[in-house]
Each structure stands twice: as C-alpha cells, then as structure tokens.
N, C-alpha and C. Protein backbone atom coordinates (compact mmCIF):
# COMPACT_ATOMS: atom_id res chain seq x y z
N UNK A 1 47.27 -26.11 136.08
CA UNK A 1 46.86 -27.20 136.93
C UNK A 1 47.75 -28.41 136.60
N UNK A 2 48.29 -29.38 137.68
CA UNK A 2 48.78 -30.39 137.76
C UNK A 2 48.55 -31.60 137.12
N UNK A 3 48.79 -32.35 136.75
CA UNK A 3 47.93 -33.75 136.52
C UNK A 3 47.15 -34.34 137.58
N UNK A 4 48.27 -33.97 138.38
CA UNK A 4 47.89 -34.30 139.74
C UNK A 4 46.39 -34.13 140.49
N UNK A 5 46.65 -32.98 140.55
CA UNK A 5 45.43 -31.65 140.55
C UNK A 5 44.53 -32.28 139.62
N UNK A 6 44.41 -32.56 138.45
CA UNK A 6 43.27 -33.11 137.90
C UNK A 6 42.82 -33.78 137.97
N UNK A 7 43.63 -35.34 138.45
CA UNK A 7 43.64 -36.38 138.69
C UNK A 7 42.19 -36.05 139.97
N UNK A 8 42.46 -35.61 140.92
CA UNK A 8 42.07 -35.57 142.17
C UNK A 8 40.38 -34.70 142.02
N UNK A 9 40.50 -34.06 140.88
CA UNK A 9 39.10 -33.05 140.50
C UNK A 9 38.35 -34.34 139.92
N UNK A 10 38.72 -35.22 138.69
CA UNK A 10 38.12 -36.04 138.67
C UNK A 10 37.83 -37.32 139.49
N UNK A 11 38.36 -37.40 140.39
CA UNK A 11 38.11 -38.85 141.08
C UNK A 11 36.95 -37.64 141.92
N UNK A 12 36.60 -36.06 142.16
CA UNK A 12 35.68 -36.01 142.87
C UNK A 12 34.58 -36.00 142.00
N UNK A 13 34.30 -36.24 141.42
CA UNK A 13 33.28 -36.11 140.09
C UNK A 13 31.80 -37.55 140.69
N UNK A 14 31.05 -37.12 140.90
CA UNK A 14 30.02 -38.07 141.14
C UNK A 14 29.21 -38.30 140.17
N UNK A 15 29.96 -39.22 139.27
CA UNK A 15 28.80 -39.44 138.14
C UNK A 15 27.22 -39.96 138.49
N UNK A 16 27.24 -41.08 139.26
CA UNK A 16 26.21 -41.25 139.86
C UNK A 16 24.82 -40.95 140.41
N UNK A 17 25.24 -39.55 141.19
CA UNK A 17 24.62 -38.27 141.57
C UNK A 17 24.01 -37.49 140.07
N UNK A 18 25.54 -37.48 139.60
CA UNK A 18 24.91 -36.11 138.57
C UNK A 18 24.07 -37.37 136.95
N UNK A 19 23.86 -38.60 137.46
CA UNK A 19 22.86 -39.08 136.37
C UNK A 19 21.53 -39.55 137.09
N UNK A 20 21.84 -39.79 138.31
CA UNK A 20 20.50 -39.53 138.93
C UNK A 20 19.44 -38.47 138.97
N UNK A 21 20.72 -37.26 138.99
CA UNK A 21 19.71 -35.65 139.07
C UNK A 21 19.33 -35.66 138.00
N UNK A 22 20.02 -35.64 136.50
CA UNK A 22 19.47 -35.55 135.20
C UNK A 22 18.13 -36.34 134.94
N UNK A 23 17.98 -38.12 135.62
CA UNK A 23 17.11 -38.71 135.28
C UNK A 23 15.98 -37.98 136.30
N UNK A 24 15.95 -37.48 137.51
CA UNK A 24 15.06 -36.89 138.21
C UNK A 24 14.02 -35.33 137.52
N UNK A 25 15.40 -34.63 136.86
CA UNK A 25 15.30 -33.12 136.09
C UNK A 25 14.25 -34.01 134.73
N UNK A 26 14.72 -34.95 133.96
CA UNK A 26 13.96 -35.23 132.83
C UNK A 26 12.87 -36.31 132.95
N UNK A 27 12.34 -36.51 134.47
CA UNK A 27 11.59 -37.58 134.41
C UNK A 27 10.14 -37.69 133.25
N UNK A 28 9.65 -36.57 132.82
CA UNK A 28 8.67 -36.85 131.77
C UNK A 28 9.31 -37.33 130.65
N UNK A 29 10.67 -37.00 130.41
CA UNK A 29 11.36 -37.47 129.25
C UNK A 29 10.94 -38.55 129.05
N UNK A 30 11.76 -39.48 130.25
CA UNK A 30 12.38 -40.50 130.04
C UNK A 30 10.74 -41.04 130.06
N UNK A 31 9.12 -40.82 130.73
CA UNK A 31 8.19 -41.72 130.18
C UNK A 31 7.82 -41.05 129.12
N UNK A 32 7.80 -40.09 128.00
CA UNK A 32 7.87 -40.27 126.96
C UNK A 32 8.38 -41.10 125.81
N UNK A 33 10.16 -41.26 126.38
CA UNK A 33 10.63 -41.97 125.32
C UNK A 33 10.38 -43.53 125.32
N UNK A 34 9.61 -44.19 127.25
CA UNK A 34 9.39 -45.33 126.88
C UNK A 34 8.23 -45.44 126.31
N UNK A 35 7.38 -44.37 126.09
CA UNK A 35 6.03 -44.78 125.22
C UNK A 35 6.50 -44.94 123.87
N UNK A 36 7.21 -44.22 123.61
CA UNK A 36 7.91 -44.08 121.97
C UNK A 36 8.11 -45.26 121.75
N UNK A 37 9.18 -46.18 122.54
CA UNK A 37 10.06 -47.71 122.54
C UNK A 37 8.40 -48.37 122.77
N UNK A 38 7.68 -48.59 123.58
CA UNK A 38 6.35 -49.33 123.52
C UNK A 38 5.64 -49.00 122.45
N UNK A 39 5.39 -47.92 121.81
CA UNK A 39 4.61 -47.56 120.63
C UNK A 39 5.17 -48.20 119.05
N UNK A 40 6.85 -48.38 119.65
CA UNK A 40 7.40 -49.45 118.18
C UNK A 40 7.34 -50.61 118.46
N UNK A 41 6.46 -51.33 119.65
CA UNK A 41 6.67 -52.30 119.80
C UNK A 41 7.89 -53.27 120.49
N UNK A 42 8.86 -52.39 121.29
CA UNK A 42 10.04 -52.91 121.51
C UNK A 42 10.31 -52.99 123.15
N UNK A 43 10.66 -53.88 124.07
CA UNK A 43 10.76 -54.31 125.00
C UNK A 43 12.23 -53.05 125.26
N UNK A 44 12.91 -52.90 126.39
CA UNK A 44 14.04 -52.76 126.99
C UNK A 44 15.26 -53.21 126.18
N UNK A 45 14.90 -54.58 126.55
CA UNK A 45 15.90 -54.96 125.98
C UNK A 45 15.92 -54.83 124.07
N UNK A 46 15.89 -54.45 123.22
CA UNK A 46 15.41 -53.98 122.31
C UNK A 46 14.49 -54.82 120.95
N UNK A 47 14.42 -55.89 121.57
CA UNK A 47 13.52 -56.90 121.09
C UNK A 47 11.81 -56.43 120.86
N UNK A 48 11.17 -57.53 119.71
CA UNK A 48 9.95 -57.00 120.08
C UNK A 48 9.03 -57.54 120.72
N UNK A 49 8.07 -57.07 121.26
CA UNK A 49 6.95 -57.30 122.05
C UNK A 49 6.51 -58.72 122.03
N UNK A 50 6.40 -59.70 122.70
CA UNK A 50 5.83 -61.25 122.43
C UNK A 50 5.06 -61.66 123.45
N UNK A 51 4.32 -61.96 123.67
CA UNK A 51 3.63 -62.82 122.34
C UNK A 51 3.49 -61.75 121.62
N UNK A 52 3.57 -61.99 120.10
CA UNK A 52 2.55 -61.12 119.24
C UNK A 52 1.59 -61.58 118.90
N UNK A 53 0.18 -61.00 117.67
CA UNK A 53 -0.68 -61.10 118.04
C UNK A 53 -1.12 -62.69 117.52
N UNK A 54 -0.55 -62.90 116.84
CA UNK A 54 -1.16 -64.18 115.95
C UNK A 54 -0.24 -65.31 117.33
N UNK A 55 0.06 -65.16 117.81
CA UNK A 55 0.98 -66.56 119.09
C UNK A 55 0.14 -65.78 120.18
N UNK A 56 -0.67 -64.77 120.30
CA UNK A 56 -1.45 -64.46 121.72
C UNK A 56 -3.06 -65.32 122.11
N UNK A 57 -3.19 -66.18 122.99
CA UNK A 57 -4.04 -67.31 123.36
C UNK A 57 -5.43 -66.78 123.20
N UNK A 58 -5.47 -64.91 123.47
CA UNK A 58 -6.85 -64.62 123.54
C UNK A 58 -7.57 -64.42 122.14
N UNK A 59 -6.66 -64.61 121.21
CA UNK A 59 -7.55 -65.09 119.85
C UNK A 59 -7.94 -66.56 119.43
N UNK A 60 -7.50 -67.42 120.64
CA UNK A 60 -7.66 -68.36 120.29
C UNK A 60 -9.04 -69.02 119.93
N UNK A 61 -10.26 -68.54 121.23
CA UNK A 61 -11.82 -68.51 121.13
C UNK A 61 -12.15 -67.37 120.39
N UNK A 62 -11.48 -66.60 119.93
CA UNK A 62 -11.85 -65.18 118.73
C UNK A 62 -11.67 -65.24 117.24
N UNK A 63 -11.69 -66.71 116.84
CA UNK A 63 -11.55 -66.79 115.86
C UNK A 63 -9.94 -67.06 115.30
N UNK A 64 -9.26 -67.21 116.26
CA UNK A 64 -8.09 -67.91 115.80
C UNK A 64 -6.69 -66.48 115.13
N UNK A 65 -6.08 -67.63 114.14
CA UNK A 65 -5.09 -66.81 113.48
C UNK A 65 -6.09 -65.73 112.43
N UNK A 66 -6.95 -66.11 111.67
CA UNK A 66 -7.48 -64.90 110.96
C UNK A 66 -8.50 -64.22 111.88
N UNK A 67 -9.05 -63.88 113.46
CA UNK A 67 -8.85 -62.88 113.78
C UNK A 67 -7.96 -61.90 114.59
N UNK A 68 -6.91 -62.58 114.89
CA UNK A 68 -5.24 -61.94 115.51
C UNK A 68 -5.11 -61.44 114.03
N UNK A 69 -4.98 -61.51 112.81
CA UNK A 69 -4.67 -60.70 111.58
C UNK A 69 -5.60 -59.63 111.30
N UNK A 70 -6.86 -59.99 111.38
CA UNK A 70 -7.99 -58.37 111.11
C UNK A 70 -7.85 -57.64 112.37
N UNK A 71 -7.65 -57.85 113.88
CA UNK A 71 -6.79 -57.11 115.05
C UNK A 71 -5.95 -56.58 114.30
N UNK A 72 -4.83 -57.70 114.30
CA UNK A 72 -3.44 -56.54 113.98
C UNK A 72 -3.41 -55.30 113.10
N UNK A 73 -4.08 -55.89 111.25
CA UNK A 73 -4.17 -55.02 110.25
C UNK A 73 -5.04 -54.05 110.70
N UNK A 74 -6.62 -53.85 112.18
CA UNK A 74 -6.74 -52.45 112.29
C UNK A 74 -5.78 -52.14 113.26
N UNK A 75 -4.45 -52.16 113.87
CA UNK A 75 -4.20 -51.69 115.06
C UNK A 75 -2.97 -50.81 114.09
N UNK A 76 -2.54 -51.52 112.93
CA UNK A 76 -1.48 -50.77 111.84
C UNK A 76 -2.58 -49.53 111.63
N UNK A 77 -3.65 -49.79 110.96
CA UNK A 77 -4.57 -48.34 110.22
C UNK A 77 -4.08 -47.50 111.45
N UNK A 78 -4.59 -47.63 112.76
CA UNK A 78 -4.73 -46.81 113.77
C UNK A 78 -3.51 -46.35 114.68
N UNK A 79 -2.78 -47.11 114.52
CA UNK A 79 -1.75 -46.55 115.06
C UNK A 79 -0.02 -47.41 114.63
N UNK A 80 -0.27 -46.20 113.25
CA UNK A 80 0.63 -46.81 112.24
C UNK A 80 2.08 -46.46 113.17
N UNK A 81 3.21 -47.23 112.78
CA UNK A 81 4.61 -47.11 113.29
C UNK A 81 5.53 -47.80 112.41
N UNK A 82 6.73 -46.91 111.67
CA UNK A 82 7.09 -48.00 110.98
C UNK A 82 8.50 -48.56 111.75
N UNK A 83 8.59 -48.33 112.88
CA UNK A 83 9.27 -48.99 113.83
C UNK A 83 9.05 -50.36 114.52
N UNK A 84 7.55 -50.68 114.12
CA UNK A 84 6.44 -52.00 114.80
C UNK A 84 6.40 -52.45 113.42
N UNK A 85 6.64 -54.04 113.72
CA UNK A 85 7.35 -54.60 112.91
C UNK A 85 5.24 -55.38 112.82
N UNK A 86 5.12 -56.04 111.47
CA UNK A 86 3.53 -56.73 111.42
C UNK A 86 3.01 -57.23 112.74
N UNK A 87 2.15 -57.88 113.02
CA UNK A 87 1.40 -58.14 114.53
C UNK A 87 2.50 -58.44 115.76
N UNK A 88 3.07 -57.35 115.88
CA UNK A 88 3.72 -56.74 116.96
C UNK A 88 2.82 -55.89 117.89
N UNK A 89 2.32 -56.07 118.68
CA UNK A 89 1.34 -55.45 119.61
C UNK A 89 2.25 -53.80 120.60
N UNK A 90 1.89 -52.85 120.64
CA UNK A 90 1.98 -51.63 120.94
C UNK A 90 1.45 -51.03 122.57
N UNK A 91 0.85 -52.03 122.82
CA UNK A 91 -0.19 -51.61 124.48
C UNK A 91 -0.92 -50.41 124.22
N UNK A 92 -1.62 -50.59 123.10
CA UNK A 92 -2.58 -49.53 123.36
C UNK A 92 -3.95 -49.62 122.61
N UNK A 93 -4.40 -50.08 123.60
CA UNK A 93 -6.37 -50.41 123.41
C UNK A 93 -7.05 -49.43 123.33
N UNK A 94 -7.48 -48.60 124.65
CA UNK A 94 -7.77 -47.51 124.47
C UNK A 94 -7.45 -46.26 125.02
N UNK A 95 -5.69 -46.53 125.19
CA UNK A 95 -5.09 -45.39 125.69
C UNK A 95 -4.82 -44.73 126.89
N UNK A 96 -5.84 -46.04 127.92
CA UNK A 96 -6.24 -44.87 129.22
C UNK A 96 -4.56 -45.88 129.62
N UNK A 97 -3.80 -46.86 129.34
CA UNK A 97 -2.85 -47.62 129.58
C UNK A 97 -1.48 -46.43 129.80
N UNK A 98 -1.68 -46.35 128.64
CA UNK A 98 -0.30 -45.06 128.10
C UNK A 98 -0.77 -43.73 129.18
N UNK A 99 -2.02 -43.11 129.13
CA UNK A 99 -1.99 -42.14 129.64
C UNK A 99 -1.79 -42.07 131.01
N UNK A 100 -2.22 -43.22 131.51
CA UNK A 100 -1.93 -43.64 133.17
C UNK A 100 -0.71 -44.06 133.55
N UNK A 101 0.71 -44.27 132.83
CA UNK A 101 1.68 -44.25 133.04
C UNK A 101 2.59 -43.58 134.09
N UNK A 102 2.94 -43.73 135.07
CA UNK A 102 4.20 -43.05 136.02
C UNK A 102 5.45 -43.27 135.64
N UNK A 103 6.33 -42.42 135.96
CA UNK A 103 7.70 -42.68 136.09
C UNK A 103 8.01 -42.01 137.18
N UNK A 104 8.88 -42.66 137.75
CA UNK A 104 9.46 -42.04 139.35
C UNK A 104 11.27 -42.40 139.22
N UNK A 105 11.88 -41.46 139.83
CA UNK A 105 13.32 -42.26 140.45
C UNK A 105 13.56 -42.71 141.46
N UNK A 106 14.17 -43.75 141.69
CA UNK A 106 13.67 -44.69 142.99
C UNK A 106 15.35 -44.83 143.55
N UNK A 107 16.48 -44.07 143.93
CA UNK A 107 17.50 -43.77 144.46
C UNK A 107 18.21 -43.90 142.93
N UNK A 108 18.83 -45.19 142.54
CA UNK A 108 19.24 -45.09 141.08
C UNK A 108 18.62 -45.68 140.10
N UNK A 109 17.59 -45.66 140.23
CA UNK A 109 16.54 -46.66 139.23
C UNK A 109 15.48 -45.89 139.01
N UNK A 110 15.31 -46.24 137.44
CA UNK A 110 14.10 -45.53 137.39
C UNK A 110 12.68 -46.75 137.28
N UNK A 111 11.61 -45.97 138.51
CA UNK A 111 10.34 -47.24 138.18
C UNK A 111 9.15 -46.70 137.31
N UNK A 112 8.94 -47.27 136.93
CA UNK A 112 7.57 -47.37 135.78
C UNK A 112 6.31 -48.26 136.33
N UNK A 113 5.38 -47.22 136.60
CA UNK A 113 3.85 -48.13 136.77
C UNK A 113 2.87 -47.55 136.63
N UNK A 114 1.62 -48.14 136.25
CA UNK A 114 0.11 -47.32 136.11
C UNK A 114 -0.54 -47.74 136.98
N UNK A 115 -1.36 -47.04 136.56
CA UNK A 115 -3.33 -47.45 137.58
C UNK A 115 -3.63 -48.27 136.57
N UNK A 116 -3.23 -48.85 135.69
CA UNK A 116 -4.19 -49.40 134.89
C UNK A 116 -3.48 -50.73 134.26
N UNK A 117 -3.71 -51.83 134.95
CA UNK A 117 -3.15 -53.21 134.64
C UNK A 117 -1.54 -53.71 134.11
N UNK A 118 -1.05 -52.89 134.85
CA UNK A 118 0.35 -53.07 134.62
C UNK A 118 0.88 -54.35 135.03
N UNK A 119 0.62 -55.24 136.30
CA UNK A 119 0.27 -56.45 136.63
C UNK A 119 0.00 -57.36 135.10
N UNK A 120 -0.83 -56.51 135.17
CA UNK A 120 -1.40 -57.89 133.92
C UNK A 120 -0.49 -57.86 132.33
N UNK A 121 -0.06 -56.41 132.12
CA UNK A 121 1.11 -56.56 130.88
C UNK A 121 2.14 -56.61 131.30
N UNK A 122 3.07 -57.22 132.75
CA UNK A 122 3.91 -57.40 132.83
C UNK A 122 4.30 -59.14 132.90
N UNK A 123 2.89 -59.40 133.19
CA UNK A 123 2.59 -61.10 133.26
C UNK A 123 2.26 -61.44 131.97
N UNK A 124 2.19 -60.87 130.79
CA UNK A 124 1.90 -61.16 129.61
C UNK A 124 3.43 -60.91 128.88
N UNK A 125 4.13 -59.67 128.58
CA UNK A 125 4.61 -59.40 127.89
C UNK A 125 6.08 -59.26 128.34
N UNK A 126 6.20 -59.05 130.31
CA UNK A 126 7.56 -59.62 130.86
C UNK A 126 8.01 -58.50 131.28
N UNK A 127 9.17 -58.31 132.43
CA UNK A 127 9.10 -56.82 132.95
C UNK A 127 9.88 -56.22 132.23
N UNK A 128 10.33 -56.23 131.05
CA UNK A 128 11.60 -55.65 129.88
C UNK A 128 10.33 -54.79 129.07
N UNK A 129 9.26 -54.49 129.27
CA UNK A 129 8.40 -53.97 129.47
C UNK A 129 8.69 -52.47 129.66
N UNK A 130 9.22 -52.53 130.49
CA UNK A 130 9.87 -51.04 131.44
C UNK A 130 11.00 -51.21 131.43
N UNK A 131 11.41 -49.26 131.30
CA UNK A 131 12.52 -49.08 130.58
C UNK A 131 13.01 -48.96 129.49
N UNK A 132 14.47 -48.25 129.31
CA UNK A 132 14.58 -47.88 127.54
C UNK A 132 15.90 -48.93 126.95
N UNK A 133 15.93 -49.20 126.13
CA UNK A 133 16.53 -49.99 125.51
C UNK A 133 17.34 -49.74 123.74
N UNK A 134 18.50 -49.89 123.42
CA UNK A 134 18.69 -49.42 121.58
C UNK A 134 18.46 -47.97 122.04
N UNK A 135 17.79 -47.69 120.74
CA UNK A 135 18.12 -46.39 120.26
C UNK A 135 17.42 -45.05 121.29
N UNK A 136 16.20 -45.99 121.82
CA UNK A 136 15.53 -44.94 123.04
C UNK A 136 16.23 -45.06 124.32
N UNK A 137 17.42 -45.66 124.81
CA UNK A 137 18.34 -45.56 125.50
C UNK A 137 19.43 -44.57 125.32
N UNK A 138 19.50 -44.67 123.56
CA UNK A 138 20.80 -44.09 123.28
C UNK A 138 20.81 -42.81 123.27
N UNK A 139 18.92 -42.32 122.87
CA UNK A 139 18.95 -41.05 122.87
C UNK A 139 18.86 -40.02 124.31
N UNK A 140 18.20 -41.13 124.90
CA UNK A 140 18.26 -39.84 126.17
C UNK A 140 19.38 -39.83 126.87
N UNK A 141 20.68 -41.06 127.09
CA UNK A 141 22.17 -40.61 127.09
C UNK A 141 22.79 -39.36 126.26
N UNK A 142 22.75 -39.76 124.97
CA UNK A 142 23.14 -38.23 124.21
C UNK A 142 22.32 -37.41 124.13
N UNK A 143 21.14 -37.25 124.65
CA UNK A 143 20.41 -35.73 124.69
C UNK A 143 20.88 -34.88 126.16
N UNK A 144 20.72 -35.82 127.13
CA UNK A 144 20.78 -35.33 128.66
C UNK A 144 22.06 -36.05 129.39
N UNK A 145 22.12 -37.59 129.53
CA UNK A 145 22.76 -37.99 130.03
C UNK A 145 24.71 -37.33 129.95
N UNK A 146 24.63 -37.28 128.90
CA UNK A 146 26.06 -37.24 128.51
C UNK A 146 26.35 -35.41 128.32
N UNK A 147 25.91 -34.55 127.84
CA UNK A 147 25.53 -33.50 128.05
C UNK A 147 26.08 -32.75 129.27
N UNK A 148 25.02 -33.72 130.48
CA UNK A 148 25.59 -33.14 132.19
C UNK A 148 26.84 -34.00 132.42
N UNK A 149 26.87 -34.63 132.43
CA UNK A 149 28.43 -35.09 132.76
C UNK A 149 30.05 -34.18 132.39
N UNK A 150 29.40 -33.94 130.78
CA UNK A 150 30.61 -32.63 130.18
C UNK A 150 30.41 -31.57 130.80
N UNK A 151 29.27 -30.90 131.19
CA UNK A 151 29.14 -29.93 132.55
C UNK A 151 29.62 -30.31 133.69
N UNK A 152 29.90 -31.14 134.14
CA UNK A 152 30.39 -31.00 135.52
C UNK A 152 31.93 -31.57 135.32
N UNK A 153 32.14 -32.21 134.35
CA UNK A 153 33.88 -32.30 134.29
C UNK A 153 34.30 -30.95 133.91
N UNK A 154 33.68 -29.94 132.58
CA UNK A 154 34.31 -28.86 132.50
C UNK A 154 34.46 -27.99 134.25
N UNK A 155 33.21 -27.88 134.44
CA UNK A 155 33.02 -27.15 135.86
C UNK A 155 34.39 -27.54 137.25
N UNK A 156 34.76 -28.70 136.89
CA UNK A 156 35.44 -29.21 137.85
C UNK A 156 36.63 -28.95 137.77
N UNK A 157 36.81 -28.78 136.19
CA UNK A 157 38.67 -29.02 135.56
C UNK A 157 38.68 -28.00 134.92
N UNK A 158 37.63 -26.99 134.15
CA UNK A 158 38.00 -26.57 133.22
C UNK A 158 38.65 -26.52 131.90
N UNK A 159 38.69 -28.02 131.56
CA UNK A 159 38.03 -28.67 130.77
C UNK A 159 37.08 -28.40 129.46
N UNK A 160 37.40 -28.08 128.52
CA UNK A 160 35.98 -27.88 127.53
C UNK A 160 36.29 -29.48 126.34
N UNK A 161 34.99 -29.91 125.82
CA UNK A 161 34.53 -31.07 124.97
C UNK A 161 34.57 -30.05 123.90
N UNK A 162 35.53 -30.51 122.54
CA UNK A 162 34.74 -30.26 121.21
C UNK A 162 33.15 -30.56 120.71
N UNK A 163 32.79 -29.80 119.92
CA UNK A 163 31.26 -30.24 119.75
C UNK A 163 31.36 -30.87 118.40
C-alpha cells in the first residue's frame, strides 16, 4: 500500500461515529463509572462535590457545623470511599437517587437523568454533576474508547498497535 493509499484509508476513518457507537454499545458502563466518580465525591470536572457538608445551609436549623460533622462521620461508616475526601457528600441518602439513574446517547453526547430530583442536585451541586471526569474519564477511553478506534484503523489499513 501507498502512503498515498493510506493517507486516503485514514482520512475515511470516522472517529466520531465509531465513539459514538462504543458510547451507545457501553452505555451501562459509562452510568456505572459516573456512579463510581459520584460515589468519590467528584464532579466532571474532577473536583469535589460543593457545597460540602459543613458549608451546606440545610444544617444550618439542624444544629449547625456539629451536626453537618455527626452527618458526615455516619455517611463515612456507611458508605466508606477512600476516594471522598472528609464531608464531601456522595448523593446517596437512600439510594433510590443512584438507582434511578439514566444514561442515554443523545447524537454525540452523552445525557444523564433520574426520576428522582435531579433538578434539585443539579441546582445544588451544578451540572458537572454529570459526566466523567480524571481518572473515570480516563478509564473508559482506555478500556473501550481507544480499543475501537485501533479496530477500525487496523481494519482500514491493516495496520496492527503494539500492546
């Protein structure tokens, strides 16, 4: 084959397509891995969760900063992470949040929403909320993302990636 010839195999290469299909093929993935990134407490963008609990207003009539601390210290017993950094809040009260979760692909985007007050933790905690970010970004690129792409350049060029 030519350079030429290759040149022309890759300019037909639709990355686009073929990371859309992957995010479509792994859509439970990808809301798994944002429960993972929400379960350490970490926004999209890879920051953590804020307010946290001791700067959140609804302890304010609850007894203040020492009860945002007996909150936080049971929300560590119960749903320990050592990715969630001290009263870093997790979204998960009593679970029906996480379990009511969607993920859909929406042409090249992926959307995220529940039945269950997503409105209200996106007005609290900001829409970086949804979506993966750092290392839960990085992994489903190198698990899937990057993976199909070396499939369809080999397929195209013949081509093989060292492993």
């Amino acid at each position: 084959m030519t350079i030429h010839a290759l040149q022309r195999r890759m300019q037909s290469l639709d990355t686009g397509k073929v990371i859309t299909d992957v995010m479509t093929e792994n859509i439970q993935v990808l809301g798994e891995i944002n429960l993972s990134q929400m379960y350490a407490g970490k926004t999209r963008a890879g920051i953590d969760l804020s307010p946290t609990y001791l700067e959140d207003p609804y302890f304010d009539d609850k007894g203040g900063v020492a009860a945002a601390m007996r909150y936080s210290n049971w929300k560590d017993r119960i749903t320990p992470s050592p990715k969630r950094k001290r009263f870093v809040p997790n979204l998960i009260i009593n679970g029906y949040y996480y379990s009511s979760r969607q993920v859909a692909v929406s042409g090249n985007k992926i959307v995220y929403s529940s039945a269950y007050i997503e409105q209200d933790i996106i007005d609290k905690y900001g829409p970086e909320v949804n979506g993966l970010g750092g290392e839960y970004k990085s992994e489903f690129l190198t698990q899937h993302i990057g993976p199909a792409v070396r499939s369809q350049i080999t397929s195209l060029t013949g081509l093989k990636f060292k492993r």
